[in-house]
PDB file of N, CA and C in Angstrom:
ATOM      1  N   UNK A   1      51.813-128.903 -62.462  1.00  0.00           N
ATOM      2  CA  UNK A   1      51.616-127.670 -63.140  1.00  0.00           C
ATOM      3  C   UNK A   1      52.141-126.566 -62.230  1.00  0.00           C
ATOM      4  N   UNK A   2      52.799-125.809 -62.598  1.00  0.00           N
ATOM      5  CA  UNK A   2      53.364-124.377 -62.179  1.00  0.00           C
ATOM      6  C   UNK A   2      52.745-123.317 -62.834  1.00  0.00           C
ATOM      7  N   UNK A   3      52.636-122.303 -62.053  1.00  0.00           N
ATOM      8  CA  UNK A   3      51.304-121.137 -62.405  1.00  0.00           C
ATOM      9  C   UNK A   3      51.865-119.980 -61.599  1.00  0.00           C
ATOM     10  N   UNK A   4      51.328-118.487 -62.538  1.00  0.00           N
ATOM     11  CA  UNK A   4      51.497-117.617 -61.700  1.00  0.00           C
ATOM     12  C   UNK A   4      50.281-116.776 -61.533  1.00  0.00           C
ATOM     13  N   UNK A   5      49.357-117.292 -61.956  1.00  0.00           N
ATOM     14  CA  UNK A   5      48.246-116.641 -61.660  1.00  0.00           C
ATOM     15  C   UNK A   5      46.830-117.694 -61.828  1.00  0.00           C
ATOM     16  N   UNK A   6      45.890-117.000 -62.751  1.00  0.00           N
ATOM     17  CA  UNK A   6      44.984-118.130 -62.564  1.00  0.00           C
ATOM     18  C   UNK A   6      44.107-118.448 -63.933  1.00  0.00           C
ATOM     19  N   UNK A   7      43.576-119.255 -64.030  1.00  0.00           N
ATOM     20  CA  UNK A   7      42.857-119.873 -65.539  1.00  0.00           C
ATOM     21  C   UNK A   7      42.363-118.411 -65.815  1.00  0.00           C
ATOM     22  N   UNK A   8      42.411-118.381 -67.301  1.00  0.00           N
ATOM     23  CA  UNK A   8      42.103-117.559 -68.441  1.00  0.00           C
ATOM     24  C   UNK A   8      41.226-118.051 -69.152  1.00  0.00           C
ATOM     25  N   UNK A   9      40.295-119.544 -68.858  1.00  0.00           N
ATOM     26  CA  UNK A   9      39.670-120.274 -69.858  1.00  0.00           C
ATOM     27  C   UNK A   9      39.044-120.997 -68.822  1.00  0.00           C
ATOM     28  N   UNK A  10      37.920-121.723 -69.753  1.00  0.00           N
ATOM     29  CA  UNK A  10      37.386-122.608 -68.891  1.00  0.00           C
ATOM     30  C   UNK A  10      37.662-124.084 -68.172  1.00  0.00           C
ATOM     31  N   UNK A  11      38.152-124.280 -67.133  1.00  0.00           N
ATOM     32  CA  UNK A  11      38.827-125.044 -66.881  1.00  0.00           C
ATOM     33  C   UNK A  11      37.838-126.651 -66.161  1.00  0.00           C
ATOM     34  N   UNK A  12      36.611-126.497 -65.780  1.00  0.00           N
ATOM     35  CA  UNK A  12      35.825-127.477 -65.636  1.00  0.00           C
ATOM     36  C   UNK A  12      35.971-128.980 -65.852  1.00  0.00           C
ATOM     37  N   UNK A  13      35.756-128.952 -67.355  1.00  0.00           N
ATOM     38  CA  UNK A  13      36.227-130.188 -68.054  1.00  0.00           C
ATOM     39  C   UNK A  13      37.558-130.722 -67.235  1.00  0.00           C
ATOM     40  N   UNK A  14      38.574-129.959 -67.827  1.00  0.00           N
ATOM     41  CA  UNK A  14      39.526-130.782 -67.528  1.00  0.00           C
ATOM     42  C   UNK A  14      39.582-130.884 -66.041  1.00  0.00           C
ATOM     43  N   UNK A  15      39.381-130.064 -65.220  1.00  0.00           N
ATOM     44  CA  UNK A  15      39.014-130.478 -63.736  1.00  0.00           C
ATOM     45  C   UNK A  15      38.826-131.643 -63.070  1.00  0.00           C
ATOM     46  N   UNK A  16      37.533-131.601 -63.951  1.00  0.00           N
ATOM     47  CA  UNK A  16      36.890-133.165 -63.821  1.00  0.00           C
ATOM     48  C   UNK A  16      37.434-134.236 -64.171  1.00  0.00           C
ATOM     49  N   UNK A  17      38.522-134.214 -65.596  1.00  0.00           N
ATOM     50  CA  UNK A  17      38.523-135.190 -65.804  1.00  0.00           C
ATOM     51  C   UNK A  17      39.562-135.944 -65.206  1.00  0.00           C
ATOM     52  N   UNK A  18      41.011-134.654 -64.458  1.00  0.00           N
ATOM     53  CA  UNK A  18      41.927-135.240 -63.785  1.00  0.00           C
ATOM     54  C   UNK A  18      41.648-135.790 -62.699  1.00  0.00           C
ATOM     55  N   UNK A  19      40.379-135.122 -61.782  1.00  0.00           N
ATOM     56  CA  UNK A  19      39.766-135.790 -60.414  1.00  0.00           C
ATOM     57  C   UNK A  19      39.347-137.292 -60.717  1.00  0.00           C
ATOM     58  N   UNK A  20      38.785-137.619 -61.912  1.00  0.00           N
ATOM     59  CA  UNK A  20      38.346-138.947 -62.455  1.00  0.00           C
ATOM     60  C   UNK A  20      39.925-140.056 -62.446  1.00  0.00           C
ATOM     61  N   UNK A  21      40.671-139.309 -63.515  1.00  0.00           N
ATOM     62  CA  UNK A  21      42.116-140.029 -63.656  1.00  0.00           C
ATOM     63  C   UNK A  21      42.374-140.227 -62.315  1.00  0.00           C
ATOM     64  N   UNK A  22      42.778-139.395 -61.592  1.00  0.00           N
ATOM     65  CA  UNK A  22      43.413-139.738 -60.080  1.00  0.00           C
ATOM     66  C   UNK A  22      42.578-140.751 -59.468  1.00  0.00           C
ATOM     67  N   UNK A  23      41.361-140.580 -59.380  1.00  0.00           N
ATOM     68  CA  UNK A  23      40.566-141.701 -58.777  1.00  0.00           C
ATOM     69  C   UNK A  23      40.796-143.467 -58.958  1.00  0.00           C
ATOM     70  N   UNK A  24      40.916-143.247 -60.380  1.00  0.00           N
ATOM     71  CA  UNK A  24      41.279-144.581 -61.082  1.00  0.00           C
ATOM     72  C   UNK A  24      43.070-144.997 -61.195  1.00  0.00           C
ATOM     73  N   UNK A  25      43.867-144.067 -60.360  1.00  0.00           N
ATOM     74  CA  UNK A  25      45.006-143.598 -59.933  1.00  0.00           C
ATOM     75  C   UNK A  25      46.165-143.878 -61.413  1.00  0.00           C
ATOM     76  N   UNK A  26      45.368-143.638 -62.483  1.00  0.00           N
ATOM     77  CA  UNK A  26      46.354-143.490 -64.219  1.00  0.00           C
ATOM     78  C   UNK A  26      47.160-142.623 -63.930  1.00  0.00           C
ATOM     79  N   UNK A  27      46.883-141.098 -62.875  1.00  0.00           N
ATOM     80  CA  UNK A  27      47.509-139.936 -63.049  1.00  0.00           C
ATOM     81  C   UNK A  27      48.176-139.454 -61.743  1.00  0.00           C
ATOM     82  N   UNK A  28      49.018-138.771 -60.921  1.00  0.00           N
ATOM     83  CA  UNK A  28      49.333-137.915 -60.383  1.00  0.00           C
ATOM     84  C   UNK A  28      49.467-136.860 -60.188  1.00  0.00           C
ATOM     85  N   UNK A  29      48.064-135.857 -60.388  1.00  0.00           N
ATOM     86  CA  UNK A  29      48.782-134.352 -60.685  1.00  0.00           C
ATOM     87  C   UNK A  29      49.111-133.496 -59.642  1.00  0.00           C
ATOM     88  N   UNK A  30      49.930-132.676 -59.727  1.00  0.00           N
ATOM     89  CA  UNK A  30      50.306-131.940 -58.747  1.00  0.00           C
ATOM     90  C   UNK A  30      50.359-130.308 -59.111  1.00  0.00           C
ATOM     91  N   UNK A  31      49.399-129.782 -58.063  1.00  0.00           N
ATOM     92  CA  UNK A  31      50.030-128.100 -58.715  1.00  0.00           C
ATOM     93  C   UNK A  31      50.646-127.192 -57.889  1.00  0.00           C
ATOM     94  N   UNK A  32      51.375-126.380 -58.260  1.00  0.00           N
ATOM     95  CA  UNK A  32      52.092-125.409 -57.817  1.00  0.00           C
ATOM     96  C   UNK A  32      51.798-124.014 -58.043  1.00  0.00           C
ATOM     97  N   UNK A  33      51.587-123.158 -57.020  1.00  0.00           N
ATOM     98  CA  UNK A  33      51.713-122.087 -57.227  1.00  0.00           C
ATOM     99  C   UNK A  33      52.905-120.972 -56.890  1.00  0.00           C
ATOM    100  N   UNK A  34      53.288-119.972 -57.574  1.00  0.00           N
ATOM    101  CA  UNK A  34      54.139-119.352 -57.218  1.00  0.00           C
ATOM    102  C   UNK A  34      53.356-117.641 -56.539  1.00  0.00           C
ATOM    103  N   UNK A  35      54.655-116.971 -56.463  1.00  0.00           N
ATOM    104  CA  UNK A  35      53.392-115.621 -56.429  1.00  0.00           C
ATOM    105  C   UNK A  35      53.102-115.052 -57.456  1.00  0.00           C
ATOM    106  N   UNK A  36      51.716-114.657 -56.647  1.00  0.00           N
ATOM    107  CA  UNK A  36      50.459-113.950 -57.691  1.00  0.00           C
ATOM    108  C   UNK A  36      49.634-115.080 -58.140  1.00  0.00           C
ATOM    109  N   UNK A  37      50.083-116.182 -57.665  1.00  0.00           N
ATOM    110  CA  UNK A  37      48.821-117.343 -57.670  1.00  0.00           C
ATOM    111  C   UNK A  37      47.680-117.605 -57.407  1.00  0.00           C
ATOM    112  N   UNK A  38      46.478-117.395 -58.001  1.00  0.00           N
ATOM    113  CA  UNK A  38      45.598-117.193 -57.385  1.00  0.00           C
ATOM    114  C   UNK A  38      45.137-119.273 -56.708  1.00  0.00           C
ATOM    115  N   UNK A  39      45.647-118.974 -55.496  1.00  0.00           N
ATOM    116  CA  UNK A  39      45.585-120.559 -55.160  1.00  0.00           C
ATOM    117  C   UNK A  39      43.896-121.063 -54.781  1.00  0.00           C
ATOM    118  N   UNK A  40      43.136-120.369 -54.243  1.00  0.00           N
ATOM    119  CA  UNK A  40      41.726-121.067 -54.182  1.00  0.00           C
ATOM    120  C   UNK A  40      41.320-121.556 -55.757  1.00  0.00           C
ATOM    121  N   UNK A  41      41.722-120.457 -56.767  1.00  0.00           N
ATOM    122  CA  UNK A  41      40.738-121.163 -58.063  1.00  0.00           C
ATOM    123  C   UNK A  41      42.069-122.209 -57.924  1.00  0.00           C
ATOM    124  N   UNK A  42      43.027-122.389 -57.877  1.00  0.00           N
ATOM    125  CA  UNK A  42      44.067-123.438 -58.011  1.00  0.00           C
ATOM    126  C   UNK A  42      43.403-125.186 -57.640  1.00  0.00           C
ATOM    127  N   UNK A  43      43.102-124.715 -56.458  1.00  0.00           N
ATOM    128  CA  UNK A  43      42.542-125.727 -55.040  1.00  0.00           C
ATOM    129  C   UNK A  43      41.396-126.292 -55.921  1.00  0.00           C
ATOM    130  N   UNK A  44      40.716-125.900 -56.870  1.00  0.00           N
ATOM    131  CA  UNK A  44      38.994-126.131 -57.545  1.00  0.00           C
ATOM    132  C   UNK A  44      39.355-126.743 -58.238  1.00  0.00           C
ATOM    133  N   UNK A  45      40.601-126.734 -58.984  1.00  0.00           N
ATOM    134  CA  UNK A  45      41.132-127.911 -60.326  1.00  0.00           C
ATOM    135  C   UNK A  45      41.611-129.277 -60.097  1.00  0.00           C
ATOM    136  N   UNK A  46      42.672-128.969 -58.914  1.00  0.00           N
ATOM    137  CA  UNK A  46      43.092-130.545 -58.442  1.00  0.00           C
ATOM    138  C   UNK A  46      42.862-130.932 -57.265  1.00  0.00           C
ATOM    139  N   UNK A  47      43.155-132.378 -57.244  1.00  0.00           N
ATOM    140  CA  UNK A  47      42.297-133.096 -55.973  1.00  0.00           C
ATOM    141  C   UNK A  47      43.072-132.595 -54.590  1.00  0.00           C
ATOM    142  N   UNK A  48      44.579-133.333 -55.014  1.00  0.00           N
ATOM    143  CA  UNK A  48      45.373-132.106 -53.368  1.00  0.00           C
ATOM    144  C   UNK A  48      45.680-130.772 -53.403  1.00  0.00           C
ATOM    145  N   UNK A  49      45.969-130.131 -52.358  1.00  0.00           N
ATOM    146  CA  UNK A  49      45.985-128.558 -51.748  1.00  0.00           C
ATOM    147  C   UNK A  49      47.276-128.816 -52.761  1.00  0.00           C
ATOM    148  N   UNK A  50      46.929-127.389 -53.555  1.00  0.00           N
ATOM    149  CA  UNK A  50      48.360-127.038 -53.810  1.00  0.00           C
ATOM    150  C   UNK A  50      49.220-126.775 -53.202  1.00  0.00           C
ATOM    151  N   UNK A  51      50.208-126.109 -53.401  1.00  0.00           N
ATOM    152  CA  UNK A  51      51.745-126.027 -53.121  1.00  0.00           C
ATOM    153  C   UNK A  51      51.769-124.945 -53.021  1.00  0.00           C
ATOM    154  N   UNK A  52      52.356-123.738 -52.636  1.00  0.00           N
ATOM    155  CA  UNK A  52      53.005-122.313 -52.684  1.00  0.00           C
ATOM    156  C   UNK A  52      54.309-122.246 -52.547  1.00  0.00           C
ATOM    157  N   UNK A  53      54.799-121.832 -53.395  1.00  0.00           N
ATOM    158  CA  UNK A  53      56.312-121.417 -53.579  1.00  0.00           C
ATOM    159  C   UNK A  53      56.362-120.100 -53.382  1.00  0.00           C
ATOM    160  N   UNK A  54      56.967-119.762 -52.014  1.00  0.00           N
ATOM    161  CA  UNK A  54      57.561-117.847 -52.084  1.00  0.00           C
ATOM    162  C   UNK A  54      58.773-117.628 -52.614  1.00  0.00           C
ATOM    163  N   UNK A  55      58.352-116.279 -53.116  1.00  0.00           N
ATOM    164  CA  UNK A  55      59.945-115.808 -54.151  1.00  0.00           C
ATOM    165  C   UNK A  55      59.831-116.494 -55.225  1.00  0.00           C
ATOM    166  N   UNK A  56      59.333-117.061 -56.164  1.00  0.00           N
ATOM    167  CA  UNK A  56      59.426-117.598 -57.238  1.00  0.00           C
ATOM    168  C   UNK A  56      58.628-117.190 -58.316  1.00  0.00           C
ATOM    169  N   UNK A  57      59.167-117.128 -59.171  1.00  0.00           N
ATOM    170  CA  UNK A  57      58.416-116.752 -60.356  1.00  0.00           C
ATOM    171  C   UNK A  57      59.110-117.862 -61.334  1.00  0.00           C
ATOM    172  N   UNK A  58      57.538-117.583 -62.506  1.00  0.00           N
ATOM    173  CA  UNK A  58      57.630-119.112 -63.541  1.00  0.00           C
ATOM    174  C   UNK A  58      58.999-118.371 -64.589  1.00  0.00           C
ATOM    175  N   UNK A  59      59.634-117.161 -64.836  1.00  0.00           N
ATOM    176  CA  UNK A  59      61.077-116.914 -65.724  1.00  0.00           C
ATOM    177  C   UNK A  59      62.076-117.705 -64.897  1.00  0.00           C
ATOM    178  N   UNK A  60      62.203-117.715 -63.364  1.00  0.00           N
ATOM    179  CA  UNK A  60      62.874-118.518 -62.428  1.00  0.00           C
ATOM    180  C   UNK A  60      62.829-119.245 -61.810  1.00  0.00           C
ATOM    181  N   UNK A  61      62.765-120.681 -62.844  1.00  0.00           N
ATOM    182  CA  UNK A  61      62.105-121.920 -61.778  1.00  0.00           C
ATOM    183  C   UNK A  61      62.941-122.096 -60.775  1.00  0.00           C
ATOM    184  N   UNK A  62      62.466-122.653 -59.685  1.00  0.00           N
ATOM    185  CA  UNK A  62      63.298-123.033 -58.127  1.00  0.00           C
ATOM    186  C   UNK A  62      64.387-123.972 -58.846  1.00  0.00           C
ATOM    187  N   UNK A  63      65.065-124.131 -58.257  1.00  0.00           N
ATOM    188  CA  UNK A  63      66.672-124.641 -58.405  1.00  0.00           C
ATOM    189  C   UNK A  63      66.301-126.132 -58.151  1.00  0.00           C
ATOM    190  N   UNK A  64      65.153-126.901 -57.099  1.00  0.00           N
ATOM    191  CA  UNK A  64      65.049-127.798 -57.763  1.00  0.00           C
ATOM    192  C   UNK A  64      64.214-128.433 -59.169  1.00  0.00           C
ATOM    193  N   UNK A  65      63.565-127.290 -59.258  1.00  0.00           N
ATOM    194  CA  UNK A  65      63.126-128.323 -60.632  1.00  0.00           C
ATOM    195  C   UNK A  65      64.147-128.141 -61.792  1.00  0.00           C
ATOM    196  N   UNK A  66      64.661-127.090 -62.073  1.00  0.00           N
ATOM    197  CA  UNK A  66      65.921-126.966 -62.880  1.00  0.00           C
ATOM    198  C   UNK A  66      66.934-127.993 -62.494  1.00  0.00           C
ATOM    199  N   UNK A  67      67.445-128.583 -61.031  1.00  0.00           N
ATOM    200  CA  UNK A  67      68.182-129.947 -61.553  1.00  0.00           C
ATOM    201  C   UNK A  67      67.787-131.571 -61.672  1.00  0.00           C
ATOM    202  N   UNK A  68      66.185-131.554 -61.405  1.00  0.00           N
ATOM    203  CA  UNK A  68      65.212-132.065 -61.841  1.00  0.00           C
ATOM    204  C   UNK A  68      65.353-132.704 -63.107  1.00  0.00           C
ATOM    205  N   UNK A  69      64.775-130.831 -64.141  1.00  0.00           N
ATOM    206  CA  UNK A  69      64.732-131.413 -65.298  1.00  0.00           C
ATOM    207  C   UNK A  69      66.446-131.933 -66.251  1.00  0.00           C
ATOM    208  N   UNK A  70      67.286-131.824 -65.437  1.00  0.00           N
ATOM    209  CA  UNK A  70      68.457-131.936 -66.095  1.00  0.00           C
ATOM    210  C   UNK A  70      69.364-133.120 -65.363  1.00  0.00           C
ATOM    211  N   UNK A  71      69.200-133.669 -64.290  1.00  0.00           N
ATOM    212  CA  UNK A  71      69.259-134.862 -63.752  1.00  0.00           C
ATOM    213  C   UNK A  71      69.242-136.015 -64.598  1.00  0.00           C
ATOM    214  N   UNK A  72      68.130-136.403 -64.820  1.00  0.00           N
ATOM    215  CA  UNK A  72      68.137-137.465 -65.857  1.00  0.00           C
ATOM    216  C   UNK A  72      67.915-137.300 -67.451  1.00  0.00           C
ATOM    217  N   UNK A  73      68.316-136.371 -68.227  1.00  0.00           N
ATOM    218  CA  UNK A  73      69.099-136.225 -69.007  1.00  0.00           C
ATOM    219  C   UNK A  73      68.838-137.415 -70.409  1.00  0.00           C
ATOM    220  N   UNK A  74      67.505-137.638 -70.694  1.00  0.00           N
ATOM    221  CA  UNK A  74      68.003-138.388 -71.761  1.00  0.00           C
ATOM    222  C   UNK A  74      67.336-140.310 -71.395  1.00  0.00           C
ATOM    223  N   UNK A  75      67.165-140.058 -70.071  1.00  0.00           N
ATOM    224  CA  UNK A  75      65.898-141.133 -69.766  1.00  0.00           C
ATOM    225  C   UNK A  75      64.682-141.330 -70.067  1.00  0.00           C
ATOM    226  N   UNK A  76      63.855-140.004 -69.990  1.00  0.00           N
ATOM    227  CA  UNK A  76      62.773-140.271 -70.488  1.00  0.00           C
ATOM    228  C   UNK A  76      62.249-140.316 -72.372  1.00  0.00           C
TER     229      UNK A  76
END
C-alpha cells in the first residue's frame, strides 16, 4: 500500500486481520509511505516498519514502481 497521509476510517479490523494473514504467511503486506505520511498510525496497521519514500507523491509514483507495473505486462 502507498499512502500520503493517514486512515480516514476505521482501520482495526482490517489491521488485525492482515497481522493474522501474515502470521499464517497467505499474505505479504507491505506499506509505503510517501510525504505527508502520517507513518506511526502507518506502523499500527502492518506487521513491518514501513517504508518512507522522500520526494514522492502518490500523482508521481517512483520510477520503480511505474516499470514494475509495466515490466510484466500481461502476466498476471
Amino acid at each position: 500500500m502507498i499512502t500520503d497521509g493517514a486512515a480516514t476510517d476505521q482501520v482495526e479490523k482490517v489491521a488485525q486481520r492482515l497481522k493474522e494473514e501474515e502470521e499464517k504467511k497467505s499474505v505479504a503486506f507491505f506499506a509505503v509511505g510517501v510525504e505527508g505520511a502520517d507513518m506511526s498510525r502507518l506502523g499500527e496497521i502492518v506487521v513491518r516498519t514501513p517504508l518512507k519514500l522522500k520526494g514522492q507523491n502518490v500523482t508521481h509514483p517512483p520510477l520503480i514502481l511505474v516499470e514494475l507495473s509495466s515490466s510484466d505486462q500481461g502476466k498476471w
